[in-house]
C-alpha atoms as a PDB file:
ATOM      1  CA  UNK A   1     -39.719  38.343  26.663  1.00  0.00           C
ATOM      2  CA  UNK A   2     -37.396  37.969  29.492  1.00  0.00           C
ATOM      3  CA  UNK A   3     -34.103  40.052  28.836  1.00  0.00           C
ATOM      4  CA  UNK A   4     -32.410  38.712  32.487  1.00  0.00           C
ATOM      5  CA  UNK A   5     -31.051  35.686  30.611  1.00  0.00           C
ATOM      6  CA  UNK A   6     -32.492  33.301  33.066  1.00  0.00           C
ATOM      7  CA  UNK A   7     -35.025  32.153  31.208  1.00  0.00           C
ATOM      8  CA  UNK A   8     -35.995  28.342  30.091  1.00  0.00           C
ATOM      9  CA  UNK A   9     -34.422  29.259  26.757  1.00  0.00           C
ATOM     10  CA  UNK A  10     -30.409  29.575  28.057  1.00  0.00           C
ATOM     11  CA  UNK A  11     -28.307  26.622  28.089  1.00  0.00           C
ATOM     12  CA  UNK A  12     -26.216  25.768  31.147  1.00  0.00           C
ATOM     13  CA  UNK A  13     -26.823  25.495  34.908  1.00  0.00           C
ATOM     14  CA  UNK A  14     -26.889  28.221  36.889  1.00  0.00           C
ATOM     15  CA  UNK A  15     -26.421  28.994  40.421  1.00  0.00           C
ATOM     16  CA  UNK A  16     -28.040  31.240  43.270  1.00  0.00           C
ATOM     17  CA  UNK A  17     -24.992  33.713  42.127  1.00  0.00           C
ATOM     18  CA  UNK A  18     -25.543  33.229  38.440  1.00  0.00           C
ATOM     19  CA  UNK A  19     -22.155  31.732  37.174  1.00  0.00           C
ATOM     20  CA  UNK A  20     -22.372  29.256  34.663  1.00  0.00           C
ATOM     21  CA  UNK A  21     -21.927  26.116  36.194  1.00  0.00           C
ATOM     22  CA  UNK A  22     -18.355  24.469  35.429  1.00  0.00           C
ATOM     23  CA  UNK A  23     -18.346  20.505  35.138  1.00  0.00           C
ATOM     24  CA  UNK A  24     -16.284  18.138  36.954  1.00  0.00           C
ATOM     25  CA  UNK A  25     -14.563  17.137  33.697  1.00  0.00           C
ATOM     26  CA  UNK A  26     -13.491  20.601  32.807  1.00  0.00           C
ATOM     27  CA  UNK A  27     -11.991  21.083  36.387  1.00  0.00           C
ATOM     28  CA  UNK A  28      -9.998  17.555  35.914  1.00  0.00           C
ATOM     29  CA  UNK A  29      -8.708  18.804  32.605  1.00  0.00           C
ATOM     30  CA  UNK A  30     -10.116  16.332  30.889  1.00  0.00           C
ATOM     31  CA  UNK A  31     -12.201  15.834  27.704  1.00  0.00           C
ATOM     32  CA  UNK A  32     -13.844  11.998  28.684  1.00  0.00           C
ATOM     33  CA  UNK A  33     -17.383  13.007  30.756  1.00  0.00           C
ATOM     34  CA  UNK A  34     -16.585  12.933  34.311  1.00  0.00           C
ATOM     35  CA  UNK A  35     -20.460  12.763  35.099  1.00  0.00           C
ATOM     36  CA  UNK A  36     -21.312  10.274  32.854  1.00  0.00           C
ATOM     37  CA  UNK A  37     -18.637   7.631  34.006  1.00  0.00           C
ATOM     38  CA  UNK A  38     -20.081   8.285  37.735  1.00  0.00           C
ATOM     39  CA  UNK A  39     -23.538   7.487  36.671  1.00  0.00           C
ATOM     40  CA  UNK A  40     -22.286   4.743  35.241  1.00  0.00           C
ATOM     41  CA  UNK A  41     -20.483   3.532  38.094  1.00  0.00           C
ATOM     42  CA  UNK A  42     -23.522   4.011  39.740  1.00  0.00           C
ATOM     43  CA  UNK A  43     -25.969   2.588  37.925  1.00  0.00           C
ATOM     44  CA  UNK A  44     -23.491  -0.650  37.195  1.00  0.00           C
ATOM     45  CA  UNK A  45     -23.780  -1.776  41.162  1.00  0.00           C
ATOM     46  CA  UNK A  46     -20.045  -2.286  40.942  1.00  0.00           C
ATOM     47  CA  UNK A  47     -20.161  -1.065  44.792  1.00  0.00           C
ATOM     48  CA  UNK A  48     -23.120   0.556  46.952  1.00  0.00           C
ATOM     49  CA  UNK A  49     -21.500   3.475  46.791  1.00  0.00           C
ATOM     50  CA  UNK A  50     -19.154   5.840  44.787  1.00  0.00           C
ATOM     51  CA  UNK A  51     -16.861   8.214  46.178  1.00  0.00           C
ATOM     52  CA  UNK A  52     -16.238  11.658  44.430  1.00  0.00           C
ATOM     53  CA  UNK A  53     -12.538  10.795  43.285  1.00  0.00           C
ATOM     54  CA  UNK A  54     -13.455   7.752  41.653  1.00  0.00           C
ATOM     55  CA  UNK A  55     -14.995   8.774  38.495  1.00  0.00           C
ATOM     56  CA  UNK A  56     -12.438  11.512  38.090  1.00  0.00           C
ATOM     57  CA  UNK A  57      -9.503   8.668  38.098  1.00  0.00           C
ATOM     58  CA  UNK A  58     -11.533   6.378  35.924  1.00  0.00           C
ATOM     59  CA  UNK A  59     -12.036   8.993  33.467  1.00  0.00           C
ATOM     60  CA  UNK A  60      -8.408   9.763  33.532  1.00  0.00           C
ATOM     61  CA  UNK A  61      -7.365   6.270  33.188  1.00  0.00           C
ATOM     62  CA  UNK A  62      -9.523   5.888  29.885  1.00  0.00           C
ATOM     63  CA  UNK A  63      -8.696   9.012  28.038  1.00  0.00           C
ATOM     64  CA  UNK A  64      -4.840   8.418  28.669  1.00  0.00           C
ATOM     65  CA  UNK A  65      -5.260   5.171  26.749  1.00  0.00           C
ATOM     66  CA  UNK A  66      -6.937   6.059  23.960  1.00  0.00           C
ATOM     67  CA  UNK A  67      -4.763   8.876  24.006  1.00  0.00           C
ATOM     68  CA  UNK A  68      -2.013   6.223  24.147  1.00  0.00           C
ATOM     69  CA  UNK A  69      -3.747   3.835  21.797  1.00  0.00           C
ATOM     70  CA  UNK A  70      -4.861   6.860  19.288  1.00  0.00           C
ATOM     71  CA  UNK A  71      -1.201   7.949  19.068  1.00  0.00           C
ATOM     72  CA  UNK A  72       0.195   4.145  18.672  1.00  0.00           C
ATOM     73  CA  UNK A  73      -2.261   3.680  15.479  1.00  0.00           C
ATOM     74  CA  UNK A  74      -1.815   6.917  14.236  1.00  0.00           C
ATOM     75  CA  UNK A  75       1.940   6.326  13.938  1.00  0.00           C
ATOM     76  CA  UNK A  76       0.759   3.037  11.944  1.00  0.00           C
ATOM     77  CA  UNK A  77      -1.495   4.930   9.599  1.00  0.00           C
ATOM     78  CA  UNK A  78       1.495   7.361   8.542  1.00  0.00           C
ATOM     79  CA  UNK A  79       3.839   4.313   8.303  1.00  0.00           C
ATOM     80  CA  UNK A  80       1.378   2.739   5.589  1.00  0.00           C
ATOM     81  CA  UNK A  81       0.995   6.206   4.104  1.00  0.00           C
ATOM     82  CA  UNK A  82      -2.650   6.671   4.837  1.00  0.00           C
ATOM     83  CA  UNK A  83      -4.310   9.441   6.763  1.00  0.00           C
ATOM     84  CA  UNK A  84      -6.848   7.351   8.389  1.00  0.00           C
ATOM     85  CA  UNK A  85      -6.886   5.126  11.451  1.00  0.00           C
ATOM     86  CA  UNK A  86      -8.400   1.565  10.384  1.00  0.00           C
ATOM     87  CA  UNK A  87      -9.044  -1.273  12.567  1.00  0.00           C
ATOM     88  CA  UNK A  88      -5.718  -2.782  11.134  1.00  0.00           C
ATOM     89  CA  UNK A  89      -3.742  -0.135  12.547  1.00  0.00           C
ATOM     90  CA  UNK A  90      -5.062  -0.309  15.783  1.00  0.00           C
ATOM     91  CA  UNK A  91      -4.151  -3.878  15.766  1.00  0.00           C
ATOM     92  CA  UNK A  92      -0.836  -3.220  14.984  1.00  0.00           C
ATOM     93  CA  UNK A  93      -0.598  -0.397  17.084  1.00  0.00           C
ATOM     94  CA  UNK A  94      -2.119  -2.865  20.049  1.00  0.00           C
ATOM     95  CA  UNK A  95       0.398  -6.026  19.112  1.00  0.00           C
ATOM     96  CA  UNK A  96       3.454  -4.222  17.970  1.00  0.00           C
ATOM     97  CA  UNK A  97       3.400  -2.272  21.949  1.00  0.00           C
ATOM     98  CA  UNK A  98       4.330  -4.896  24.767  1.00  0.00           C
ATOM     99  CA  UNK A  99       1.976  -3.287  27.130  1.00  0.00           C
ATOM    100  CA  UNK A 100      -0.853  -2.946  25.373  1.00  0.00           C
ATOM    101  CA  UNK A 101      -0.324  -6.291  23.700  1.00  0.00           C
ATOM    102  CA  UNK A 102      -0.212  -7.673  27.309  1.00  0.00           C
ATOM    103  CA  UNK A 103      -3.369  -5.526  28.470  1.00  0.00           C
ATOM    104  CA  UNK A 104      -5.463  -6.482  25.014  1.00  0.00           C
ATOM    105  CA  UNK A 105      -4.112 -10.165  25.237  1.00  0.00           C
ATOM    106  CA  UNK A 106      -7.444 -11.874  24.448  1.00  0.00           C
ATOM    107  CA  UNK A 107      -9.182  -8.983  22.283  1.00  0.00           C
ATOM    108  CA  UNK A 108      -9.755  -9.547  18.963  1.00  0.00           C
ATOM    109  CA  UNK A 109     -10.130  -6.617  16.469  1.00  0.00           C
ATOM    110  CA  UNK A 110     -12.888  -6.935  14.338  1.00  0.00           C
ATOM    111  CA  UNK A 111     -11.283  -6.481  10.272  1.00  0.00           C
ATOM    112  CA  UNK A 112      -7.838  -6.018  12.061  1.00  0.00           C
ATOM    113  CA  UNK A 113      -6.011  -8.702  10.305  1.00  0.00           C
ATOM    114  CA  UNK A 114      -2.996 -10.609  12.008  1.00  0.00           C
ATOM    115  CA  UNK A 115       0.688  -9.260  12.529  1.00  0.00           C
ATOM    116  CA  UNK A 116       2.886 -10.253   9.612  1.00  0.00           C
ATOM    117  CA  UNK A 117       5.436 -13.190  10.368  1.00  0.00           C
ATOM    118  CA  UNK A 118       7.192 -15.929   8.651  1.00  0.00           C
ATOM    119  CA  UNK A 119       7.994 -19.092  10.522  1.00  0.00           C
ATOM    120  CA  UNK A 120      11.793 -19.128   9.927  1.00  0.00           C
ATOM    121  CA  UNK A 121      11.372 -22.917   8.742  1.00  0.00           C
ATOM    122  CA  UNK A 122       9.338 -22.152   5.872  1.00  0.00           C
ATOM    123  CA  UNK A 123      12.371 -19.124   4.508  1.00  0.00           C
ATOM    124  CA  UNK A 124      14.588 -20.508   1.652  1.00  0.00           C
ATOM    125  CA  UNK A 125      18.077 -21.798   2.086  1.00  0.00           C
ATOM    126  CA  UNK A 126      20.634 -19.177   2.438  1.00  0.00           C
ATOM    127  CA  UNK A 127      21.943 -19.863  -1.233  1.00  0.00           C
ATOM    128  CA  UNK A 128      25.033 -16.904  -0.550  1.00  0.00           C
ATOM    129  CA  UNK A 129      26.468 -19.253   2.286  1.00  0.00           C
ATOM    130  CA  UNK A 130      26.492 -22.129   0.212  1.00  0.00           C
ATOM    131  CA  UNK A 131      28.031 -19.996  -2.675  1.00  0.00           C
ATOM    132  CA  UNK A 132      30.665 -19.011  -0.730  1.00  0.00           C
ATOM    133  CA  UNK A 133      31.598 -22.644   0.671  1.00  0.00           C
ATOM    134  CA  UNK A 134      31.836 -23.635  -2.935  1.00  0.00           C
ATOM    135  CA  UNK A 135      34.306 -22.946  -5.600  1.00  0.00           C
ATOM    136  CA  UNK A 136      33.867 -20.369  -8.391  1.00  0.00           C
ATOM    137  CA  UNK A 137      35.657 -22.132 -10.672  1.00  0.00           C
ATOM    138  CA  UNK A 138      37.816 -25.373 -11.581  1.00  0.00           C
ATOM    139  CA  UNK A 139      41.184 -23.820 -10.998  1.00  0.00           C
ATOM    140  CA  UNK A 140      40.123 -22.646  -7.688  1.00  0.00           C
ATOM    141  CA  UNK A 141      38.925 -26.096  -6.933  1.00  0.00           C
ATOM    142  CA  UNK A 142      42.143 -27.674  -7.688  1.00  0.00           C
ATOM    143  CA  UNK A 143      43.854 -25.424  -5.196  1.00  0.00           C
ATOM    144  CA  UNK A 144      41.330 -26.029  -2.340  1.00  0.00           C
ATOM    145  CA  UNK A 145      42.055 -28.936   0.337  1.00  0.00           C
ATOM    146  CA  UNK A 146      38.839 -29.953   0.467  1.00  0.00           C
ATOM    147  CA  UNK A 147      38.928 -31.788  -3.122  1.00  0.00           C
ATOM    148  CA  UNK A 148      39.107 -35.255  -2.863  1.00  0.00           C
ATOM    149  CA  UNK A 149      43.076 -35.273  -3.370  1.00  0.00           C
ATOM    150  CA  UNK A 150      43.505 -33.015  -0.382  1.00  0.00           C
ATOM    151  CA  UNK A 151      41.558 -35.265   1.835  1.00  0.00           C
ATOM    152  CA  UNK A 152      43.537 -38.576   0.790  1.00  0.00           C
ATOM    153  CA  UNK A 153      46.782 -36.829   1.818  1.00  0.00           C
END
């Protein structure tokens, strides 16, 4: 039984000095994988080759939106009184932000639903304007100029 600790049995990297090893994301201060989004970048051809920065600033980029995005539909969850995040709220959260809206412009969110709005064609008449143009009752009507008398004068 090997009591050193640097047997096949310990987790985690370690050096010729015998520090764990620290990942990239952890030195960013960031919780998206650092490594992972380089092999990706990698792998993906998007270039023939990768500097060291680049996956760092990727990584950053994505976690600050869904940070962004996660806060946005959280915010819509409380506002419909429920404590989890649905597709609908990320909609909402996505549509209701001019940004994002502009960013997400041709996404569409599976089960997310459309924004809620009324042409203002299809609303009723205003029946308190028209209330107010006409009288309440006859003898007011006789008093107004705008009976038939008042117009002939």
């Amino acid at each position: 039984m090997d009591v050193s600790g640097t047997g096949a049995g310990v987790k985690g990297k370690k050096g010729a000095s015998g520090r764990k090893a620290v990942t990239r994301s952890v030195k960013a201060g960031l919780q998206f994988p650092v490594g992972r989004i380089g092999r990706y970048l990698k792998k993906g051809r998007y270039a023939q080759r990768v500097g060291t920065g680049a996956p760092v600033y990727l990584a950053t980029v994505l976690e600050y939106l869904a940070a962004e995005l996660l806060e946005l539909a959280g915010n819509a969850a409380k506002d419909n009184k429920k404590s989890r995040i649905i597709p609908r709220h990320l909609l909402l959260a996505v549509r209701n932000d001019e940004e994002l809206g502009k960013l997400l412009a041709g996404v569409t969110i599976a089960h997310g639903g459309v924004l809620p709005k009324i042409n203002p064609v299809l609303l009723p008449k205003k029946t308190a304007e028209k209330a107010a143009k006409e009288p309440k009752s006859p003898k007011e009507a006789a008093k107004s100029p705008k009976t038939r008398i008042g117009w002939i004068n």
